[in-house]
C-alpha atoms as a PDB file:
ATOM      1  CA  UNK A   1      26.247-134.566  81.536  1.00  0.00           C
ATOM      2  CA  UNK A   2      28.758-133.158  78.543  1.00  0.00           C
ATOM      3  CA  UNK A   3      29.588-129.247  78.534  1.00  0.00           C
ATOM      4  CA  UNK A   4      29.613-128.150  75.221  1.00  0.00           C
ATOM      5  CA  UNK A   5      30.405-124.952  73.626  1.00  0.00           C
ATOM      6  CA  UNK A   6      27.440-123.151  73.209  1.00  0.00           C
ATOM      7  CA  UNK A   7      25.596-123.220  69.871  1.00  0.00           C
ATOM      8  CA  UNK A   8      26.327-126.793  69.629  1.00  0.00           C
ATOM      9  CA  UNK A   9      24.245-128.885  71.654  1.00  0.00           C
ATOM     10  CA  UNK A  10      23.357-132.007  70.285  1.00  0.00           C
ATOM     11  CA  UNK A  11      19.570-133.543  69.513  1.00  0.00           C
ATOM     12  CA  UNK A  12      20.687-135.965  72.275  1.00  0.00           C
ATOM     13  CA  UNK A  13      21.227-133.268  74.756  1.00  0.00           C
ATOM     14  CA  UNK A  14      18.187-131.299  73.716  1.00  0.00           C
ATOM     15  CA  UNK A  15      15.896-134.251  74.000  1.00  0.00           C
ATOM     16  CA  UNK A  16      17.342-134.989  77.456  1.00  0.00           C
ATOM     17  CA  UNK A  17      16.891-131.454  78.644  1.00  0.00           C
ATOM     18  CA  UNK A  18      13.322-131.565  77.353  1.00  0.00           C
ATOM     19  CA  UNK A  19      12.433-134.470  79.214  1.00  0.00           C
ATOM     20  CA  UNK A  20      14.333-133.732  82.216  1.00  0.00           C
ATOM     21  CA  UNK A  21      12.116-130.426  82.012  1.00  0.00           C
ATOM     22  CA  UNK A  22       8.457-132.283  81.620  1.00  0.00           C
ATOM     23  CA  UNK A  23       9.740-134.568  84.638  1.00  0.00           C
ATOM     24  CA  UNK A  24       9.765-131.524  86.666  1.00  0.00           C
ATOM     25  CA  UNK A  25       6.136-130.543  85.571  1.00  0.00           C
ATOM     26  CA  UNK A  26       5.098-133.904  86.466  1.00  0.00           C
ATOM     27  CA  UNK A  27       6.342-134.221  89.718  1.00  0.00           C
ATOM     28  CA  UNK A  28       5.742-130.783  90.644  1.00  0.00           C
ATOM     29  CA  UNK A  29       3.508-131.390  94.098  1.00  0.00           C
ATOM     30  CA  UNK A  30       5.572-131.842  96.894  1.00  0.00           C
ATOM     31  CA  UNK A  31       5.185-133.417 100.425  1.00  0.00           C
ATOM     32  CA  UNK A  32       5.196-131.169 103.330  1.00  0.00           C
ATOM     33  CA  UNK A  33       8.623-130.954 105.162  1.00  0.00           C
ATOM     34  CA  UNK A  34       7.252-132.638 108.297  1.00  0.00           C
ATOM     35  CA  UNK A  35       5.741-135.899 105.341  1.00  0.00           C
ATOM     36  CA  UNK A  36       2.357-134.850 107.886  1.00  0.00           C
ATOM     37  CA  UNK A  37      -0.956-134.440 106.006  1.00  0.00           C
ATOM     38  CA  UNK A  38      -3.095-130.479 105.887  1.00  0.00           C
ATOM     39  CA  UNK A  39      -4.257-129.899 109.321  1.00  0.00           C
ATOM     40  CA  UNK A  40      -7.289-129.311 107.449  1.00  0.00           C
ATOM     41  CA  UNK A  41      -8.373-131.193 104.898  1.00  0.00           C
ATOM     42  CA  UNK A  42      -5.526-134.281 105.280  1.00  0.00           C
ATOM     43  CA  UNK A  43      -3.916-133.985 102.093  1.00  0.00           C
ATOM     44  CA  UNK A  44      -0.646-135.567 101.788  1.00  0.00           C
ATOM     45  CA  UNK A  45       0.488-133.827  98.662  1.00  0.00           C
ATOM     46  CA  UNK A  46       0.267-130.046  97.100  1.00  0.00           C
ATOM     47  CA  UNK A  47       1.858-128.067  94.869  1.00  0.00           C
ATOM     48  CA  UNK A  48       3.156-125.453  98.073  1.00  0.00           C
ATOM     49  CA  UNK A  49       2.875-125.676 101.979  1.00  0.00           C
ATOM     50  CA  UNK A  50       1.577-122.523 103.430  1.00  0.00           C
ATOM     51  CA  UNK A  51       1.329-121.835 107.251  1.00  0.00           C
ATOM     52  CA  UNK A  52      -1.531-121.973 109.601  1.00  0.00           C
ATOM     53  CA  UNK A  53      -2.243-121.610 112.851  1.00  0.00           C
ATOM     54  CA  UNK A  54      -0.862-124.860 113.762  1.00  0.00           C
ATOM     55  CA  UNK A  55       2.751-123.509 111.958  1.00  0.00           C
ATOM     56  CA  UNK A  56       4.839-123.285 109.238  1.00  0.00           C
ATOM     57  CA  UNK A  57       3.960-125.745 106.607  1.00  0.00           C
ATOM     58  CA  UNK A  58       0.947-127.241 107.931  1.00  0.00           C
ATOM     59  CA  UNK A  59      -1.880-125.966 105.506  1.00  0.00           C
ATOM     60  CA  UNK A  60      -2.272-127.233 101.633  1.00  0.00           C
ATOM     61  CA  UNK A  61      -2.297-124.880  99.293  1.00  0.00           C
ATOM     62  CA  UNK A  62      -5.714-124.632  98.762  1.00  0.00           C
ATOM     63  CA  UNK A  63      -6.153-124.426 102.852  1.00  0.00           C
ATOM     64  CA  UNK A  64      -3.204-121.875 103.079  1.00  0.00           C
ATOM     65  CA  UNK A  65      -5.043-119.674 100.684  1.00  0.00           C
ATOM     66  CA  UNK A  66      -8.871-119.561 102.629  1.00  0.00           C
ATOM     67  CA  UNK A  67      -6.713-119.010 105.486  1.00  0.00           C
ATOM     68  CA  UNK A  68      -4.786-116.331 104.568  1.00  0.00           C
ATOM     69  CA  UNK A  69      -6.080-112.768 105.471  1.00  0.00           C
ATOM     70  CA  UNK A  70      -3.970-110.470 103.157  1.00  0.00           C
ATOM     71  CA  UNK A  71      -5.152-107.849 100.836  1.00  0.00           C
ATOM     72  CA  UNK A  72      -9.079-107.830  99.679  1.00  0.00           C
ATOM     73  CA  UNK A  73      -9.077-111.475 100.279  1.00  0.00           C
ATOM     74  CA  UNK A  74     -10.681-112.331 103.777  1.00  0.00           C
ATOM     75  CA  UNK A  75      -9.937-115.452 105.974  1.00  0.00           C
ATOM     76  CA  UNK A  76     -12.382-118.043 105.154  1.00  0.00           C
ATOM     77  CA  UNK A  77     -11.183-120.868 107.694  1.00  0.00           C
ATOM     78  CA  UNK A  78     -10.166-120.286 111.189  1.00  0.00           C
ATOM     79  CA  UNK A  79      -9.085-122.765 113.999  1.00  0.00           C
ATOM     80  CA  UNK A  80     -10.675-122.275 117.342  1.00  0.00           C
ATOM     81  CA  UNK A  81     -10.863-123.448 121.199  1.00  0.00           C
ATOM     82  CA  UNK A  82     -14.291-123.752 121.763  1.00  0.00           C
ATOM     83  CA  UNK A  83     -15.147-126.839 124.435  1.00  0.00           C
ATOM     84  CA  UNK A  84     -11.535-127.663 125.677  1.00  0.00           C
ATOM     85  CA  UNK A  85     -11.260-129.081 121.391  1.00  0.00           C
ATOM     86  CA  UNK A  86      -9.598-127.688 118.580  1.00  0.00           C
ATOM     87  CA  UNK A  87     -12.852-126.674 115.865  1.00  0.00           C
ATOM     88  CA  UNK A  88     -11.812-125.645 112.147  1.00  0.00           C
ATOM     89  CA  UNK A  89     -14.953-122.683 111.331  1.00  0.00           C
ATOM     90  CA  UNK A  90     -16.117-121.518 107.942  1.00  0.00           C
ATOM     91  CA  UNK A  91     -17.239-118.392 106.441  1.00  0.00           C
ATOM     92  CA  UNK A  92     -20.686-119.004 105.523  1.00  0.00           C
ATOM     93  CA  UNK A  93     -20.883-117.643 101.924  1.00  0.00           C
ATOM     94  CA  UNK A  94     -24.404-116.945 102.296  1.00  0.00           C
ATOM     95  CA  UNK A  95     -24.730-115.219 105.571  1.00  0.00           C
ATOM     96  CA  UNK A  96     -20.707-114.420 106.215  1.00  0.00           C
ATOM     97  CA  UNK A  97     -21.352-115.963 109.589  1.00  0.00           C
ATOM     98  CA  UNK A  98     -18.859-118.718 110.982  1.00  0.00           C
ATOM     99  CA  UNK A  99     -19.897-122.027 111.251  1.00  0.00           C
ATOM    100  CA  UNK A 100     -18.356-124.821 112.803  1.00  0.00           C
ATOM    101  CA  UNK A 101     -16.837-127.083 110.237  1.00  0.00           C
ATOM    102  CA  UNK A 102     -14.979-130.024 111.888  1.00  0.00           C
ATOM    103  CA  UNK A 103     -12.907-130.999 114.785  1.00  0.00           C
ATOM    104  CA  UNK A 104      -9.349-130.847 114.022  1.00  0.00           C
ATOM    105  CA  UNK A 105      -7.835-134.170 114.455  1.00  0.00           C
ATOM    106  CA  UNK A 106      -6.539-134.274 118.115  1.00  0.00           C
ATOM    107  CA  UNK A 107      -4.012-136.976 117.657  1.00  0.00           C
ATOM    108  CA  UNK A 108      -2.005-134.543 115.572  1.00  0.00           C
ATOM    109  CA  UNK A 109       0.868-132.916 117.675  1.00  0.00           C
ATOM    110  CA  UNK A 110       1.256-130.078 115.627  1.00  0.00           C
ATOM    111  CA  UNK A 111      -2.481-129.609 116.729  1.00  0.00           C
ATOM    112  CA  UNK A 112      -1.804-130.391 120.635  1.00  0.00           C
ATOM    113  CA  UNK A 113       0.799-128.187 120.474  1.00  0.00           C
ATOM    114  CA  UNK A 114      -1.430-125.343 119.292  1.00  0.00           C
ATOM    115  CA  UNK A 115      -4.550-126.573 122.049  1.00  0.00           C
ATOM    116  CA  UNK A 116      -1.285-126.033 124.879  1.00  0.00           C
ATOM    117  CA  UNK A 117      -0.912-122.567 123.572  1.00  0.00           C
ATOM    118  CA  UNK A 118      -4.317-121.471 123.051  1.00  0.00           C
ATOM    119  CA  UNK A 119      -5.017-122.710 126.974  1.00  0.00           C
ATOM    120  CA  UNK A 120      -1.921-120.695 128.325  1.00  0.00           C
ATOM    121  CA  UNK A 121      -3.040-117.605 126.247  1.00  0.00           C
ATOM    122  CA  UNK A 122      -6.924-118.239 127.831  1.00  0.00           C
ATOM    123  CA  UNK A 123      -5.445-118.692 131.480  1.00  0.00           C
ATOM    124  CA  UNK A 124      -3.339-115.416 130.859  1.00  0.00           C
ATOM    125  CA  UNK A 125      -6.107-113.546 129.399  1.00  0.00           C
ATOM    126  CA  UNK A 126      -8.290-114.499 132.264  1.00  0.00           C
ATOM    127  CA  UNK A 127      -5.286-113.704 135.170  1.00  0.00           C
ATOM    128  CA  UNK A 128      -4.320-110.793 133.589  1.00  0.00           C
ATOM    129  CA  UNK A 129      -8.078-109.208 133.016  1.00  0.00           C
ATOM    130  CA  UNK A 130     -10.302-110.003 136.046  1.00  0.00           C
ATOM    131  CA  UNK A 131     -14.092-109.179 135.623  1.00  0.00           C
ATOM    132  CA  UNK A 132     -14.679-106.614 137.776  1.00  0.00           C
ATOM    133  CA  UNK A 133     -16.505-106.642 140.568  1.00  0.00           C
ATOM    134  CA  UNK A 134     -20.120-105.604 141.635  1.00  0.00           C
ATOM    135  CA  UNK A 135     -20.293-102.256 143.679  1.00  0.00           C
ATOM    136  CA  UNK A 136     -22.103-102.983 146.213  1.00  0.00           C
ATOM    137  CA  UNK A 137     -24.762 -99.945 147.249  1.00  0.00           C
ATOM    138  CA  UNK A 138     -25.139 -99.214 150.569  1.00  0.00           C
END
């Protein structure tokens, strides 16, 4: 690329900065750093990676977004342990109820790593908080 003084830029140089510029716009979606699909939906390609409960990175845009829970907005998806599996819920728009949407896919490591956690934080929970127990009347 030239350097010119300014206020004389050629057509050439123009027309090259133009296109350079609609290259950009056309190529704007962008693999996540990892090159691993959405946790959720399996996407390959969005325009931004947001995090999830899986990590940084791991949600699509459009995921990130019904994930987040910021401002007036409320979470809309939400991955839980429920039967030793990893289950993506849904807000119910109707009834604002969750509702099991699919399994997560369990050959994803991001997702085994997140199972590990969630059954250390479970074992922990249940160590460090015993039921209590019956008394016994005599």
């Amino acid at each position: 690329m030239q350097c010119v003084p300014a206020g004389t830029a050629s057509a050439e140089i123009i027309d090259a900065f133009i296109d350079f510029l609609l290259q950009t716009e056309k190529n704007s979606k962008t693999q996540s750093k990892t090159k691993l699909p959405c946790t959720y939906c399996g996407l390959n390609e969005s325009t931004t990676w947001r995090p999830g409960p899986c990590g940084p990175s791991t949600l699509c845009n459009k995921c990130g977004v019904m994930y987040m829970d910021s401002g007036k907005r409320n979470r809309q998806i939400d991955l839980v342990y429920v039967k030793n599996t990893a289950m993506w819920v849904k807000k119910d728009a109707t009834s604002w109820m969750w509702k099991e949407d699919r399994e997560a896919p369990s050959g994803d490591h991001r997702v085994q790593m997140w199972v590990q956690r969630e059954t250390i934080r479970h074992k922990l929970q249940q160590d460090l908080n015993p039921k209590p127990h019956k008394r016994m009347r005599l």
